[in-house]
C-alpha atoms as a PDB file:
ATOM      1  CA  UNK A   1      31.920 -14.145  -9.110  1.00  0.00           C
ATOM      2  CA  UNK A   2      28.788 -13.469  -8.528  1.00  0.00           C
ATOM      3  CA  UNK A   3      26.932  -9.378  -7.259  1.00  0.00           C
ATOM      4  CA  UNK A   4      24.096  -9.617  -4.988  1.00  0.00           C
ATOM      5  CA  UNK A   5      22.081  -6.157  -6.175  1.00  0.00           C
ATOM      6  CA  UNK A   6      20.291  -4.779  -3.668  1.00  0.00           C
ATOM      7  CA  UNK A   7      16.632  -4.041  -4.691  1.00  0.00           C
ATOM      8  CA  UNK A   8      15.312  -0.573  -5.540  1.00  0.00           C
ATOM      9  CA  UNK A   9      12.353  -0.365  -2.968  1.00  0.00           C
ATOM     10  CA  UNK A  10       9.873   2.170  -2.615  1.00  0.00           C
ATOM     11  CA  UNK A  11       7.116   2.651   0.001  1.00  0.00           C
ATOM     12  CA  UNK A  12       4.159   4.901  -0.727  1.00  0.00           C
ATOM     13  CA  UNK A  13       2.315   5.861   2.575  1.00  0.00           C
ATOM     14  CA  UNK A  14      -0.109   8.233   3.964  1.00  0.00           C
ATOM     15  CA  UNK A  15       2.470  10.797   6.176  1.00  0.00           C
ATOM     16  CA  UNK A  16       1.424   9.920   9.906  1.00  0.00           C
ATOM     17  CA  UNK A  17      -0.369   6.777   9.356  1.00  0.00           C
ATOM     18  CA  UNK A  18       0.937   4.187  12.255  1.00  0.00           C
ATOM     19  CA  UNK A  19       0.413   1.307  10.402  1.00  0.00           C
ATOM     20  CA  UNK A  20       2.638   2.437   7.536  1.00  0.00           C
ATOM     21  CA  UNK A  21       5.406   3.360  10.360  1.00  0.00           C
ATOM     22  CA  UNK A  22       4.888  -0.194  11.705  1.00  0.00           C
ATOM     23  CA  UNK A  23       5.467  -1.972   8.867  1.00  0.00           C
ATOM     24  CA  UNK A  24       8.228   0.670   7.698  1.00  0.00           C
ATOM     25  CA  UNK A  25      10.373  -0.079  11.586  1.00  0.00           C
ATOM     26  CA  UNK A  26      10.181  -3.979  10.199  1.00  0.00           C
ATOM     27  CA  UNK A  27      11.356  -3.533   7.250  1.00  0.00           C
ATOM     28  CA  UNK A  28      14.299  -2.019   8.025  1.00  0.00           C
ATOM     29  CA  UNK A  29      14.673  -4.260  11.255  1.00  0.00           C
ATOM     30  CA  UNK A  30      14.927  -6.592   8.130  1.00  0.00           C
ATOM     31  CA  UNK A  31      18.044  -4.741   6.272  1.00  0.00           C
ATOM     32  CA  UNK A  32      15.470  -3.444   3.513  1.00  0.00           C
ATOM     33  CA  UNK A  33      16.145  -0.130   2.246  1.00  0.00           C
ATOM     34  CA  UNK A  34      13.300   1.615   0.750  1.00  0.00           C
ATOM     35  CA  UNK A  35      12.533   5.814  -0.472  1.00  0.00           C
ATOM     36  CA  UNK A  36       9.104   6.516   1.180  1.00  0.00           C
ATOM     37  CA  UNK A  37       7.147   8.755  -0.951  1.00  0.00           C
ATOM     38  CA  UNK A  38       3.763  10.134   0.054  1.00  0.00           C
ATOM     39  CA  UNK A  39       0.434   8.336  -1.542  1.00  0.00           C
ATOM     40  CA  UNK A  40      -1.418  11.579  -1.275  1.00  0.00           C
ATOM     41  CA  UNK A  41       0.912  13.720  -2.545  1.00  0.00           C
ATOM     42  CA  UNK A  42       1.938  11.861  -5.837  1.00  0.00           C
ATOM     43  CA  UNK A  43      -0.296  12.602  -9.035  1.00  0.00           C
ATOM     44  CA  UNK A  44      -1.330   9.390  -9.314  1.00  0.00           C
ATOM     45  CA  UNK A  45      -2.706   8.465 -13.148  1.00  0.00           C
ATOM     46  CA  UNK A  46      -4.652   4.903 -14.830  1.00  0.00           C
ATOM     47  CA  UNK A  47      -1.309   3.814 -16.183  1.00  0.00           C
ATOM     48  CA  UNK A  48       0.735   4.594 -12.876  1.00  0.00           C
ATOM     49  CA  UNK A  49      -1.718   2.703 -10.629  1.00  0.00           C
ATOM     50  CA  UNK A  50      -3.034   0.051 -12.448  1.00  0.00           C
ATOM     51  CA  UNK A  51       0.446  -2.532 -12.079  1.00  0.00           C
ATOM     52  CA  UNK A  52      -0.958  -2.583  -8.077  1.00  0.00           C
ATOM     53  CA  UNK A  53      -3.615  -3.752  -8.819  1.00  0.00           C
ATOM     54  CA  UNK A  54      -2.392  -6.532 -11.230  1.00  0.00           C
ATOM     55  CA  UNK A  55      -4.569  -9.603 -10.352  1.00  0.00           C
ATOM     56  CA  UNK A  56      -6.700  -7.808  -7.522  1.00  0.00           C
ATOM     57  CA  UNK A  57     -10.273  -7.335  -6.389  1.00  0.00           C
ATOM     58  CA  UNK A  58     -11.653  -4.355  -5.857  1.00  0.00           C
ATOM     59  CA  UNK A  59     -12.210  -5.023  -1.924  1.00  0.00           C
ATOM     60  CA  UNK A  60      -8.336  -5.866  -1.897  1.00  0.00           C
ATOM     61  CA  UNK A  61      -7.301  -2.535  -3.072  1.00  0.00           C
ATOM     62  CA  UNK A  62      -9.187  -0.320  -0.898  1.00  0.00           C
ATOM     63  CA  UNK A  63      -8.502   1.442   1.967  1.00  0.00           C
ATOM     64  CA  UNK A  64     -11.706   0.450   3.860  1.00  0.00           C
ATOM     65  CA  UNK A  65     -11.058   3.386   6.577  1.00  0.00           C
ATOM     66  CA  UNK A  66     -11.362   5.992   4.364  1.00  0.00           C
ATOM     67  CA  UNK A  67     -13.766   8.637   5.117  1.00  0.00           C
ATOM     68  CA  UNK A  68     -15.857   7.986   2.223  1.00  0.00           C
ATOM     69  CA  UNK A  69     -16.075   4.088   2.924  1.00  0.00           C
ATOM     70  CA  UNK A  70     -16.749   4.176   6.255  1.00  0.00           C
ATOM     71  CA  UNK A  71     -19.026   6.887   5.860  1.00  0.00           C
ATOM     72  CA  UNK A  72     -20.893   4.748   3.295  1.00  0.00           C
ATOM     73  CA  UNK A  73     -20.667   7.622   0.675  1.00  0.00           C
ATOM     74  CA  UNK A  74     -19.206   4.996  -1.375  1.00  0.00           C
ATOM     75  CA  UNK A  75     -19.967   1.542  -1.555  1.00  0.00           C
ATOM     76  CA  UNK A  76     -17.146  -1.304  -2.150  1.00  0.00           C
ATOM     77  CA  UNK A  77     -19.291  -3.499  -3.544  1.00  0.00           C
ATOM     78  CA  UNK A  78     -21.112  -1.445  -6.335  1.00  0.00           C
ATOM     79  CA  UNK A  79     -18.041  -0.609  -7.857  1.00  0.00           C
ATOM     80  CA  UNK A  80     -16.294  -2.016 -11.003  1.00  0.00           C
ATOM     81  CA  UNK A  81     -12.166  -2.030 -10.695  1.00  0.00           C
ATOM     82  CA  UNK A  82     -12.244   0.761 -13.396  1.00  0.00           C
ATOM     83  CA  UNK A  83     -14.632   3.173 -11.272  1.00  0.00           C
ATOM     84  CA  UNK A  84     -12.289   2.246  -7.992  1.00  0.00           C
ATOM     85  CA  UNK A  85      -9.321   3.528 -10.115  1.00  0.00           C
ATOM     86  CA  UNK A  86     -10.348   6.495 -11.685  1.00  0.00           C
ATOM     87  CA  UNK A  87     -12.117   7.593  -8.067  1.00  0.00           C
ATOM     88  CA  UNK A  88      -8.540   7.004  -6.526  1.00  0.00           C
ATOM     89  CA  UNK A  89      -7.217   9.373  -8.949  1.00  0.00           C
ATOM     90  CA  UNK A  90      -8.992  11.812  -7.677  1.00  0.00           C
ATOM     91  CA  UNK A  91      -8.953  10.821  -4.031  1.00  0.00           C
ATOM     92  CA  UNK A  92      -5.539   8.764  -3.185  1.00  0.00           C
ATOM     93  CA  UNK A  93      -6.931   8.458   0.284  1.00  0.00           C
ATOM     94  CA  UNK A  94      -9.044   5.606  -0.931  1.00  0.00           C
ATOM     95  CA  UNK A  95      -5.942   3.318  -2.148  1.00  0.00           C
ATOM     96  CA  UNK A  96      -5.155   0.610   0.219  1.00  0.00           C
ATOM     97  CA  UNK A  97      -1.705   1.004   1.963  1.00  0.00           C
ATOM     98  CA  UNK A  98       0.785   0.673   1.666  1.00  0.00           C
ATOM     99  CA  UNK A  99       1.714   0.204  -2.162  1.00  0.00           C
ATOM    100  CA  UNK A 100       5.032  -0.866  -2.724  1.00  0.00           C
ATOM    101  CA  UNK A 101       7.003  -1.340  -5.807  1.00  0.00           C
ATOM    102  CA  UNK A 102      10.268  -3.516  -5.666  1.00  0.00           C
ATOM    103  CA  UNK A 103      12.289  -3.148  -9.108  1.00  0.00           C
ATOM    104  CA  UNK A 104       9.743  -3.303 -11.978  1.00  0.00           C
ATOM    105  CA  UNK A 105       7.296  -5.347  -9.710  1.00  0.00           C
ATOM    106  CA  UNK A 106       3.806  -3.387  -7.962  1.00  0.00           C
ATOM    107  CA  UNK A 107       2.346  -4.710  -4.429  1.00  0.00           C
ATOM    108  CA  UNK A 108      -0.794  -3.232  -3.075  1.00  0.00           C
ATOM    109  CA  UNK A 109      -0.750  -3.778   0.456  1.00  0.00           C
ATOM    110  CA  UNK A 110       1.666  -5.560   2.798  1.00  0.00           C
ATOM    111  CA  UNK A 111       1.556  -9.221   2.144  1.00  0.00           C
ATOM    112  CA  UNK A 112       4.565 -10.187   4.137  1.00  0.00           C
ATOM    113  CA  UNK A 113       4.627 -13.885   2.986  1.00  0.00           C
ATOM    114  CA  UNK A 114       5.409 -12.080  -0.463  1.00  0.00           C
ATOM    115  CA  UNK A 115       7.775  -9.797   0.361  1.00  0.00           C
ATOM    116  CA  UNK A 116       9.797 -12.565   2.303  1.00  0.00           C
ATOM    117  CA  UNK A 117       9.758 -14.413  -0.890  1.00  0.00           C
ATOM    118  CA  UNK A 118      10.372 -11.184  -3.167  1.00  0.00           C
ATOM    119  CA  UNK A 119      13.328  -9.389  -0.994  1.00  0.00           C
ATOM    120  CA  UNK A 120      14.948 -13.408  -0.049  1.00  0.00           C
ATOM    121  CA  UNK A 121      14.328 -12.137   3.740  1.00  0.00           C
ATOM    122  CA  UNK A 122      12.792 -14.126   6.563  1.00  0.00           C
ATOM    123  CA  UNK A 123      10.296 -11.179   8.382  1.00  0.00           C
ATOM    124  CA  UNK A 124       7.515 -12.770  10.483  1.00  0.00           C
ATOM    125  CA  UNK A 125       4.327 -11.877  10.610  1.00  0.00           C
ATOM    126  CA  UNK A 126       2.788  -9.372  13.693  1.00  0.00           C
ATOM    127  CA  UNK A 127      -0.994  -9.963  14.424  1.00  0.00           C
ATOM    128  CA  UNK A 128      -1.176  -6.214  13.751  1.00  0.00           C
ATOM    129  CA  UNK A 129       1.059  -5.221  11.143  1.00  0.00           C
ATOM    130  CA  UNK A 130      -1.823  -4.414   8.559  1.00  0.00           C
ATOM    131  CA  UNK A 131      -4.298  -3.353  11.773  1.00  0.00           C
ATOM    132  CA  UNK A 132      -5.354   0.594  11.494  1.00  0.00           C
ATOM    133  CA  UNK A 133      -4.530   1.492  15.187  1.00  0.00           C
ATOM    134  CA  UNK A 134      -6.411   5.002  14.831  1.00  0.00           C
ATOM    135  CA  UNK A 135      -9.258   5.090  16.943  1.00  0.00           C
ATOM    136  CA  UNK A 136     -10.708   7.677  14.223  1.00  0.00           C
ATOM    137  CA  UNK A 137     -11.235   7.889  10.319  1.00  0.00           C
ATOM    138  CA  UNK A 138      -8.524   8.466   8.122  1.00  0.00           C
ATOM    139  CA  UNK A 139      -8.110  12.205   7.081  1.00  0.00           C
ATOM    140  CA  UNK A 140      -6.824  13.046   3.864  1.00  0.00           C
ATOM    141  CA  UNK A 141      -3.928  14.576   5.265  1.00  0.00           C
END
């Protein structure tokens, strides 16, 4: 006999962000139950971000429509994956959405080719599922 165990999934989002509630509607259009917990609102720390990041560049784990990046107060390139971190820390705004963790495994962003291949589902893959559909900036809240 053999217990299919449903994953422990959860979604970390910025509260109000349309993208996020896109790709939230197809996951559960998809049978995948998931706790949504707020990015900006969780104390984020080194050790509790870094498993995101696993394997990453810094231009793939930030949110390039935060204020600070599209107001070219900070600059993507200039920074080592160390600075990104610690500046995420202190502004959560700045990590790329949505971060996911699935069991004891860390995804930043919304790779859907992995998480068909993580979750054993068959989702396909919307032109705009990781498109920002705000016409303005992100805010911070």
């Amino acid at each position: 006999m053999q217990f299919l165990l449903k994953p422990t999934v959860i979604f970390y989002e910025k509260t109000g962000c349309l993208g996020n509630a896109r790709q939230k509607s197809l996951l559960k259009k998809h049978g995948v139950e998931f706790e949504v917990r707020s990015m900006l609102d969780t104390v984020w720390t080194k050790e509790s971000l870094e498993p995101f990041f696993d394997g990453l560049e810094v231009e793939q784990i930030i949110n390039p429509f935060a204020p600070a990046i599209k107001n070219s107060e900070i600059t993507v390139e200039s920074l080592s994956k160390e600075q990104a971190v610690e500046l995420m820390i202190q502004e959560p705004i700045l990590i790329k959405r949505p971060l996911l963790q699935i069991n004891q495994q860390y995804f930043c962003g919304f790779d859907i080719s992995i998480l068909n291949a993580v979750l054993n589902i068959h989702m396909p893959i919307p032109e705009n599922i990781n498109t920002c559909t705000s016409s303005e900036i992100c805010k911070s809240v």
